[in-house]
PDB file of N, CA and C in Angstrom:
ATOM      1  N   UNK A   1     -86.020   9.340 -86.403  1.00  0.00           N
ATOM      2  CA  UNK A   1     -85.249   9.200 -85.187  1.00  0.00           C
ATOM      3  C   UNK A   1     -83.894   8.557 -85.459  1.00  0.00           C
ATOM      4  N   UNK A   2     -83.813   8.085 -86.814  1.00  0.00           N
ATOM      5  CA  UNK A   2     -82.440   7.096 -86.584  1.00  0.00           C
ATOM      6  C   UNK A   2     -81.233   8.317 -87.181  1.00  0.00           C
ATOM      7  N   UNK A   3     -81.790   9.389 -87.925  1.00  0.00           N
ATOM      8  CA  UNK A   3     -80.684  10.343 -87.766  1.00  0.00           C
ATOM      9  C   UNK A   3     -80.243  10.995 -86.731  1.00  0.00           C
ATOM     10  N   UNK A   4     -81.433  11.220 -85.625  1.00  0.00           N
ATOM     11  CA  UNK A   4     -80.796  11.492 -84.338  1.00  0.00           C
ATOM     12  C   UNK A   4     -79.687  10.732 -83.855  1.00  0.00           C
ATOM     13  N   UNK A   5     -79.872   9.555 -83.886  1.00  0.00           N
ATOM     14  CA  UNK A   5     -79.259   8.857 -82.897  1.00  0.00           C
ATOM     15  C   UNK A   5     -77.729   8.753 -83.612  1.00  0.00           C
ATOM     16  N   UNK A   6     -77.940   9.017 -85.283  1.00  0.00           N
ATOM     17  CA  UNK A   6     -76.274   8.681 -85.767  1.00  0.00           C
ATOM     18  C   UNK A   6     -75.525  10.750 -85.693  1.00  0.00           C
ATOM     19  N   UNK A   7     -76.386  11.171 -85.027  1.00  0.00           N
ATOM     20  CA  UNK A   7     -75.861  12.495 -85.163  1.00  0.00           C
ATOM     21  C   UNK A   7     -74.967  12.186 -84.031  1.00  0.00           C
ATOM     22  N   UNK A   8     -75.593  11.431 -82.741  1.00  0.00           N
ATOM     23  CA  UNK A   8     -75.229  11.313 -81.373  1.00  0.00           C
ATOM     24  C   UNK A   8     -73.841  10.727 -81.833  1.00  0.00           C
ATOM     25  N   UNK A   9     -73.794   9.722 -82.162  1.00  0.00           N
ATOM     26  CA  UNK A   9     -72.883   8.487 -82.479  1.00  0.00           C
ATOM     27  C   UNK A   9     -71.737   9.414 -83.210  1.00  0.00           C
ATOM     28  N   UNK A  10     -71.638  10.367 -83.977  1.00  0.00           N
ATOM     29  CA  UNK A  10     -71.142  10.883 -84.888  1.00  0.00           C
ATOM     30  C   UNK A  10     -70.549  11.943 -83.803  1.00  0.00           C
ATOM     31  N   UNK A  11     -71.201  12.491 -83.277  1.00  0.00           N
ATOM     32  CA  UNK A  11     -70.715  13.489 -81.825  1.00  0.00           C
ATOM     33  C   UNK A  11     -69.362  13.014 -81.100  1.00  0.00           C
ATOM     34  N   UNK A  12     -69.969  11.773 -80.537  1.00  0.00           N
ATOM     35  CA  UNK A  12     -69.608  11.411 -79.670  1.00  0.00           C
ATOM     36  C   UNK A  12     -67.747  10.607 -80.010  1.00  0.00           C
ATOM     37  N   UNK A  13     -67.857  10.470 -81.504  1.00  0.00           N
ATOM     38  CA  UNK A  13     -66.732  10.240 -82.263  1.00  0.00           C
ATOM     39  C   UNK A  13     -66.164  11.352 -82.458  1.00  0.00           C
ATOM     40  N   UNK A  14     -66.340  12.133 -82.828  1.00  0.00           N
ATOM     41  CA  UNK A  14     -66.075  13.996 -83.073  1.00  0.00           C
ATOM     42  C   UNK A  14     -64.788  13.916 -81.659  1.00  0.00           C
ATOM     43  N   UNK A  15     -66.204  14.041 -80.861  1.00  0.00           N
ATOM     44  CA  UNK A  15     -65.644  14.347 -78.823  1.00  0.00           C
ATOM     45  C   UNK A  15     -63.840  13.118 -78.695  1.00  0.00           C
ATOM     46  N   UNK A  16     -64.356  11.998 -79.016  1.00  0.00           N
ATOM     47  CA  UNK A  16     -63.257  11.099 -78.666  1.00  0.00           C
ATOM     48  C   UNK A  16     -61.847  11.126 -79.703  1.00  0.00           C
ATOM     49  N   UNK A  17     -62.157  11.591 -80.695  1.00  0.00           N
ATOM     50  CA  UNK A  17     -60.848  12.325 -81.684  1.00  0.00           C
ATOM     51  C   UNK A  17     -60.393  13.238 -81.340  1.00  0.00           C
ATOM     52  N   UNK A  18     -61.017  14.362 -80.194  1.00  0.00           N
ATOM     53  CA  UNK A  18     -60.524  15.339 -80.055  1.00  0.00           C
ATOM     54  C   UNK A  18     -59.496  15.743 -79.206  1.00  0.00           C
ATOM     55  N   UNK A  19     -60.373  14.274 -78.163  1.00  0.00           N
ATOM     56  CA  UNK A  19     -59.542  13.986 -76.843  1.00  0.00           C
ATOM     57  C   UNK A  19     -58.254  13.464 -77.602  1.00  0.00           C
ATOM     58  N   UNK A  20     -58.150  12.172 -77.749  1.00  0.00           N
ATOM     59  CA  UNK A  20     -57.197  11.680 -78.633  1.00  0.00           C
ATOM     60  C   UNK A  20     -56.047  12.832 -78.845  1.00  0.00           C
ATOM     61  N   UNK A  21     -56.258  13.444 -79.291  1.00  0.00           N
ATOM     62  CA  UNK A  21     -55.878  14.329 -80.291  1.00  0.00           C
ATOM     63  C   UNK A  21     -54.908  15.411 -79.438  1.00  0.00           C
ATOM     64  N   UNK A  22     -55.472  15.855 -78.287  1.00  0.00           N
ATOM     65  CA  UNK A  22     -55.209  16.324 -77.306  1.00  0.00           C
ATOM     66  C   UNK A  22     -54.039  16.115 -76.138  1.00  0.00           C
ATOM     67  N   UNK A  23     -54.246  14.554 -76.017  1.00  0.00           N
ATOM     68  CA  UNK A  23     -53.490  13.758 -75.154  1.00  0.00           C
ATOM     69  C   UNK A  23     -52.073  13.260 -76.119  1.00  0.00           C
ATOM     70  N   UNK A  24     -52.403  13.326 -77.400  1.00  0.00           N
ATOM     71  CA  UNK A  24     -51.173  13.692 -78.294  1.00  0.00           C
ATOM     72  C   UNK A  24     -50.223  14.893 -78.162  1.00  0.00           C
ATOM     73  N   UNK A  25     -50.914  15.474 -78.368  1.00  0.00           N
ATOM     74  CA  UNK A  25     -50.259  17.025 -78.141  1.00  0.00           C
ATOM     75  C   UNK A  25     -49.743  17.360 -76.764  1.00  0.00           C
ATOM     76  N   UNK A  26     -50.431  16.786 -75.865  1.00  0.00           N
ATOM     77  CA  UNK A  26     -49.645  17.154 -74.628  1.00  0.00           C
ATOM     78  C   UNK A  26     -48.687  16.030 -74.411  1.00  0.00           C
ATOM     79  N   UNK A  27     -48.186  15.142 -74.766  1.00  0.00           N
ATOM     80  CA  UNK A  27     -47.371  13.909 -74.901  1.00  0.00           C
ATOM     81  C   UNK A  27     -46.156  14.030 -75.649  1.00  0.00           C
ATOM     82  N   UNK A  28     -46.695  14.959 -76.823  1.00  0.00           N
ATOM     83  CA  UNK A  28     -45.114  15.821 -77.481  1.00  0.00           C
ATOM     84  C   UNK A  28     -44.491  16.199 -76.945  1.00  0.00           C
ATOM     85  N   UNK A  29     -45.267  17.627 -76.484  1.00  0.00           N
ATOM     86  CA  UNK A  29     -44.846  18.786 -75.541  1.00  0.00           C
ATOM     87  C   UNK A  29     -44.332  18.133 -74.670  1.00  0.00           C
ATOM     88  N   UNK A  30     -44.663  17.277 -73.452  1.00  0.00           N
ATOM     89  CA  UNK A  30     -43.812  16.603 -72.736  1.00  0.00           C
ATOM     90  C   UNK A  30     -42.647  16.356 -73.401  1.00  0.00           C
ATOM     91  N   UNK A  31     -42.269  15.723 -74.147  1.00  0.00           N
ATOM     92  CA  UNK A  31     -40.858  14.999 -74.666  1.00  0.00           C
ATOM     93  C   UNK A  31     -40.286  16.293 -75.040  1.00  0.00           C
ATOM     94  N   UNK A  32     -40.741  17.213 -75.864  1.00  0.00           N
ATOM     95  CA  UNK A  32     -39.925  18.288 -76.317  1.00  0.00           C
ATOM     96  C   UNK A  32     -39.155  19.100 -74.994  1.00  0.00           C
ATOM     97  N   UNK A  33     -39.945  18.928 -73.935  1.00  0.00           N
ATOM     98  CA  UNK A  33     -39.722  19.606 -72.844  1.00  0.00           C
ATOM     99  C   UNK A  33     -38.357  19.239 -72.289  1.00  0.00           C
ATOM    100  N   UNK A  34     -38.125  17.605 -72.063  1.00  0.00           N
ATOM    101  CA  UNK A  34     -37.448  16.519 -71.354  1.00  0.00           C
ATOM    102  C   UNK A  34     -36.221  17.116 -72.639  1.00  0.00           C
ATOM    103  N   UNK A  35     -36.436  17.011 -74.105  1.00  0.00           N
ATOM    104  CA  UNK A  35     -35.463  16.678 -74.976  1.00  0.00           C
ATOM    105  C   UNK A  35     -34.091  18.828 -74.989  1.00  0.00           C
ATOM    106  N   UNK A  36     -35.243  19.458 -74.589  1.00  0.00           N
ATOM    107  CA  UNK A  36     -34.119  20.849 -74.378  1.00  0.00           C
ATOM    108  C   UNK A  36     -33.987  20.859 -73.211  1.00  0.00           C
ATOM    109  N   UNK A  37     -34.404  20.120 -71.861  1.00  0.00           N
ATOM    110  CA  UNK A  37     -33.964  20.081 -71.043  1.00  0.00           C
ATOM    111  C   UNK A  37     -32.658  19.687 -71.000  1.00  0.00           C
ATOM    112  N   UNK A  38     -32.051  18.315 -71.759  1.00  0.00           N
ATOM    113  CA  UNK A  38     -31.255  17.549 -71.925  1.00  0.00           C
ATOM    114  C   UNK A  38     -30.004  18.161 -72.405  1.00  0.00           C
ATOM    115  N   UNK A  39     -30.807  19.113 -73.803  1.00  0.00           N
ATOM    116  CA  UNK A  39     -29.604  19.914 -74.676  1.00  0.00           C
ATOM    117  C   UNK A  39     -29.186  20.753 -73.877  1.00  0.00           C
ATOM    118  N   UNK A  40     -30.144  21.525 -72.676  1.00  0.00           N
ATOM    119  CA  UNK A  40     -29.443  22.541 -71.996  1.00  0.00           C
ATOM    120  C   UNK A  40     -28.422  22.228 -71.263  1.00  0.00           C
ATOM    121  N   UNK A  41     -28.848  20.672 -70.673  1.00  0.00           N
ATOM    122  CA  UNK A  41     -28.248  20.240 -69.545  1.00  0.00           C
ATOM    123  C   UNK A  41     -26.232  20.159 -70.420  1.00  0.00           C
ATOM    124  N   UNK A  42     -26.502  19.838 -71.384  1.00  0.00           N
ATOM    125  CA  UNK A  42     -25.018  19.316 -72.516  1.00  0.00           C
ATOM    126  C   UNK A  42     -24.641  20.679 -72.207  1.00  0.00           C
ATOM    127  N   UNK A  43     -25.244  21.453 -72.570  1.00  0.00           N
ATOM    128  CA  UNK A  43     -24.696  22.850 -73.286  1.00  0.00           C
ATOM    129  C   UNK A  43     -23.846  23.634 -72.085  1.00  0.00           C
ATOM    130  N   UNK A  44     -24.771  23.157 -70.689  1.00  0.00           N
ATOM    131  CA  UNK A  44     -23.956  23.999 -69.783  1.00  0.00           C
ATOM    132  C   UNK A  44     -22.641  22.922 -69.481  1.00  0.00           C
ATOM    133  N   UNK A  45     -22.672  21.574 -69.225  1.00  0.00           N
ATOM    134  CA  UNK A  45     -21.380  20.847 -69.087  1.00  0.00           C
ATOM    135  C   UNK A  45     -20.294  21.426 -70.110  1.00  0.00           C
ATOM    136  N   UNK A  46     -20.942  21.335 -71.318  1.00  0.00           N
ATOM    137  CA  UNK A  46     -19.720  21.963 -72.135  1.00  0.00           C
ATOM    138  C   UNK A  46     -18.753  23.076 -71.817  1.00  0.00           C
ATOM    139  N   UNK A  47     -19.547  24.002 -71.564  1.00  0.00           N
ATOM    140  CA  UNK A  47     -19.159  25.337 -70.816  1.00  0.00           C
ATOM    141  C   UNK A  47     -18.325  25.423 -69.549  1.00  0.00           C
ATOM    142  N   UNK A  48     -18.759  24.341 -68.936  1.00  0.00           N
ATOM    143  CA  UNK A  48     -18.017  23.979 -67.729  1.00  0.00           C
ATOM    144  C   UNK A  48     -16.856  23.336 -67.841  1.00  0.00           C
ATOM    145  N   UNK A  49     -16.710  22.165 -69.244  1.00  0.00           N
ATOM    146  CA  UNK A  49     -15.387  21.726 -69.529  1.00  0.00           C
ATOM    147  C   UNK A  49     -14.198  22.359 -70.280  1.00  0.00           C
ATOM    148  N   UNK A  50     -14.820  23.234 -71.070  1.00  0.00           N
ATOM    149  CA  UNK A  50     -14.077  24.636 -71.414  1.00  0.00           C
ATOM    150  C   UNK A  50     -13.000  25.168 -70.582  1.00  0.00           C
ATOM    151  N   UNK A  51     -14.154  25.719 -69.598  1.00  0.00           N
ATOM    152  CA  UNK A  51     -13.792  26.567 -68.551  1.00  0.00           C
ATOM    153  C   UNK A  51     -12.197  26.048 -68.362  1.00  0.00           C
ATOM    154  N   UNK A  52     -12.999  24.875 -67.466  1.00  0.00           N
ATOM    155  CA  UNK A  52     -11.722  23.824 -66.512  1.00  0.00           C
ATOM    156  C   UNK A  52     -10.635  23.722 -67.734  1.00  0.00           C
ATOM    157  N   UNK A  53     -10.697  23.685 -69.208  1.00  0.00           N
ATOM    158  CA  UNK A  53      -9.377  23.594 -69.811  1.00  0.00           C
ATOM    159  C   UNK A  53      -8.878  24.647 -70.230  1.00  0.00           C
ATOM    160  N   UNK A  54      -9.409  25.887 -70.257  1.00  0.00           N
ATOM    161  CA  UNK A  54      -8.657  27.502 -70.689  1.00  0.00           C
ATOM    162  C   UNK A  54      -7.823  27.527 -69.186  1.00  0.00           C
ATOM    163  N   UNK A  55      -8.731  27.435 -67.904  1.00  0.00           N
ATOM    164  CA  UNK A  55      -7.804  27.407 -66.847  1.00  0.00           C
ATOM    165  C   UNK A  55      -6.447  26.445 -66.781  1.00  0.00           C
ATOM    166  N   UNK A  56      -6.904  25.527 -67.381  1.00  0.00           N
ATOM    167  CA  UNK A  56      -5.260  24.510 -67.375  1.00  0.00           C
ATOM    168  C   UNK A  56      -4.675  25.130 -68.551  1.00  0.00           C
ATOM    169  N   UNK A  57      -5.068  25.470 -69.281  1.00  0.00           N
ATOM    170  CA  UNK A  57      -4.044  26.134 -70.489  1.00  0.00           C
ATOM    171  C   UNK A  57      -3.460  27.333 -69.864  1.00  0.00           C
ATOM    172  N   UNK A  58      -3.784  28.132 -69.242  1.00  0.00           N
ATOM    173  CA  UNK A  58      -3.251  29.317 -68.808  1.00  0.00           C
ATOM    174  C   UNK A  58      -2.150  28.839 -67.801  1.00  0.00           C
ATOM    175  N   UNK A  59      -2.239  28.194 -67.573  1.00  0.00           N
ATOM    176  CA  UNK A  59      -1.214  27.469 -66.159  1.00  0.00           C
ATOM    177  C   UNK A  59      -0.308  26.253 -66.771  1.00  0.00           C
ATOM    178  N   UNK A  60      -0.607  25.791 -67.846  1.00  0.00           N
ATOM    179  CA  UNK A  60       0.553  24.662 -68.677  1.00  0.00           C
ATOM    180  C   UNK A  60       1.769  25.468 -69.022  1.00  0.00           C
ATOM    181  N   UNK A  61       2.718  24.742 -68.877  1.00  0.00           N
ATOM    182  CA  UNK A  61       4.155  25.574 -69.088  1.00  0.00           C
ATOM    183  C   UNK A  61       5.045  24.639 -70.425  1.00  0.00           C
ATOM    184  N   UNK A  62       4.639  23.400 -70.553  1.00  0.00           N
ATOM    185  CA  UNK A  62       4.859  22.484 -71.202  1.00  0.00           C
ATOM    186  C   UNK A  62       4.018  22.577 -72.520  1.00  0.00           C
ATOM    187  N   UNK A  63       5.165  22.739 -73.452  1.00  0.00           N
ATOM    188  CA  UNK A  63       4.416  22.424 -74.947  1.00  0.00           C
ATOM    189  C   UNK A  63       3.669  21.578 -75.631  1.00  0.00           C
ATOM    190  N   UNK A  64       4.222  20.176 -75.377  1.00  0.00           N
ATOM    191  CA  UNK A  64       2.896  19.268 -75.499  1.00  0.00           C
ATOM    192  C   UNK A  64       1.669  19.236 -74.387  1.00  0.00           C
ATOM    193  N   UNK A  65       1.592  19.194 -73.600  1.00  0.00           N
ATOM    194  CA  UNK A  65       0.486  19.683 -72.212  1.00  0.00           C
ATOM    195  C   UNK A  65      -0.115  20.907 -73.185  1.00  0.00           C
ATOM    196  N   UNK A  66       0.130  21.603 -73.605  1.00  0.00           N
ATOM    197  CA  UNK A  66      -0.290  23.123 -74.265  1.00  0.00           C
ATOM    198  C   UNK A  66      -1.086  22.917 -75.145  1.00  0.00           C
ATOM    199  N   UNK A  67      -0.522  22.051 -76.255  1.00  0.00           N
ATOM    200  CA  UNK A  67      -1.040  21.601 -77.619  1.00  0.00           C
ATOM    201  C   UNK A  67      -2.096  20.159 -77.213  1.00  0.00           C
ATOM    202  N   UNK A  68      -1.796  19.601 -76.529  1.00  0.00           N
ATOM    203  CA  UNK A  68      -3.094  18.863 -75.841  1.00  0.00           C
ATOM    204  C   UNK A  68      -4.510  19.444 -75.554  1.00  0.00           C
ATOM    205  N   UNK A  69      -4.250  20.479 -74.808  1.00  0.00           N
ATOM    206  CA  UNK A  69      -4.931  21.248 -73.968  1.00  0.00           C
ATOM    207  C   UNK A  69      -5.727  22.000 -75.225  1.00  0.00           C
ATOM    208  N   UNK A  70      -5.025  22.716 -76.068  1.00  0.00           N
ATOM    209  CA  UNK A  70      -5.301  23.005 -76.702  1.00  0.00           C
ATOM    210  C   UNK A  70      -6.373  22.634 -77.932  1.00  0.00           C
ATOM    211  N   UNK A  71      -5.997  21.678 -78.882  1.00  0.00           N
ATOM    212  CA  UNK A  71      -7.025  20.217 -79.308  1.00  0.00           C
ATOM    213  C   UNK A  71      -8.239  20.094 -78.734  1.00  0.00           C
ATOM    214  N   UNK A  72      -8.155  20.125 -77.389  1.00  0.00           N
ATOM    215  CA  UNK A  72      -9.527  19.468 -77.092  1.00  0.00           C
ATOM    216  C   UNK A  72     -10.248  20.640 -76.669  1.00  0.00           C
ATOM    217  N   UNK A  73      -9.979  21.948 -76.285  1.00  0.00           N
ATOM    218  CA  UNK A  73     -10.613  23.082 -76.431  1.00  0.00           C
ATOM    219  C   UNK A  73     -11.330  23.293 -78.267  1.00  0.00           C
ATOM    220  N   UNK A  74     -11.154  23.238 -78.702  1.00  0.00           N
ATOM    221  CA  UNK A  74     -10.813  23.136 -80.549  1.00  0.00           C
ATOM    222  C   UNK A  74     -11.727  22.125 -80.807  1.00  0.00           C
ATOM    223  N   UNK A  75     -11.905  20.850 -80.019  1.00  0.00           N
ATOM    224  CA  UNK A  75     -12.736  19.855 -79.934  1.00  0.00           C
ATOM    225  C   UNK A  75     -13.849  20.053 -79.127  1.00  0.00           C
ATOM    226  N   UNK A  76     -13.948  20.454 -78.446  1.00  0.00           N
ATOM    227  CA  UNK A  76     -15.248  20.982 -77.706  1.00  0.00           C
ATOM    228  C   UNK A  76     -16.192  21.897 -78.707  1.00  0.00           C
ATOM    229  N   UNK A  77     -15.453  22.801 -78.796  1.00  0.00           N
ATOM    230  CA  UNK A  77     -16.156  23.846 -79.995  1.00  0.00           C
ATOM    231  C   UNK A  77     -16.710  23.644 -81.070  1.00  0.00           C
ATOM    232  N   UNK A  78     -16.385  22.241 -81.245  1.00  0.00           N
ATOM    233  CA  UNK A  78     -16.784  21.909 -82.669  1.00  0.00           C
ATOM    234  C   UNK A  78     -18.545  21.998 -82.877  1.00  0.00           C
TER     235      UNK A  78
END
């Protein structure tokens, strides 16, 4: 009987590693989720600050304003 009971014991360790194990994995996945949420969230601002400076470049008449404008388009992209 006492191998029964360490089969149980041995189970029941099996069962609680698995959980473990589990509640890991879904705890990643959470963060991975939050962490391309984040990059997406960058990726579209970027796009949006672009935008707003090709539109001021198209409308700068001034050479330094131009070459400003310019730079930080150049800097965005990086």
């Amino acid at each position: 009987m006492g191998d029964a009971g360490e089969g149980l014991v041995d189970a029941d360790a099996r069962i609680q590693e698995l959980m473990d194990q589990r509640d890991a994995d879904r705890k990643a996945k959470a963060n991975t989720v939050i962490v391309d949420a984040q990059a997406a969230e960058r990726a579209y601002s970027k796009q949006l600050v672009r935008a707003s400076l090709k539109e001021q470049l198209a409308a700068a008449t001034h050479p330094v304003r131009r070459a400003q404008l310019e730079a930080a388009i150049k800097d965005i992209e990086k």
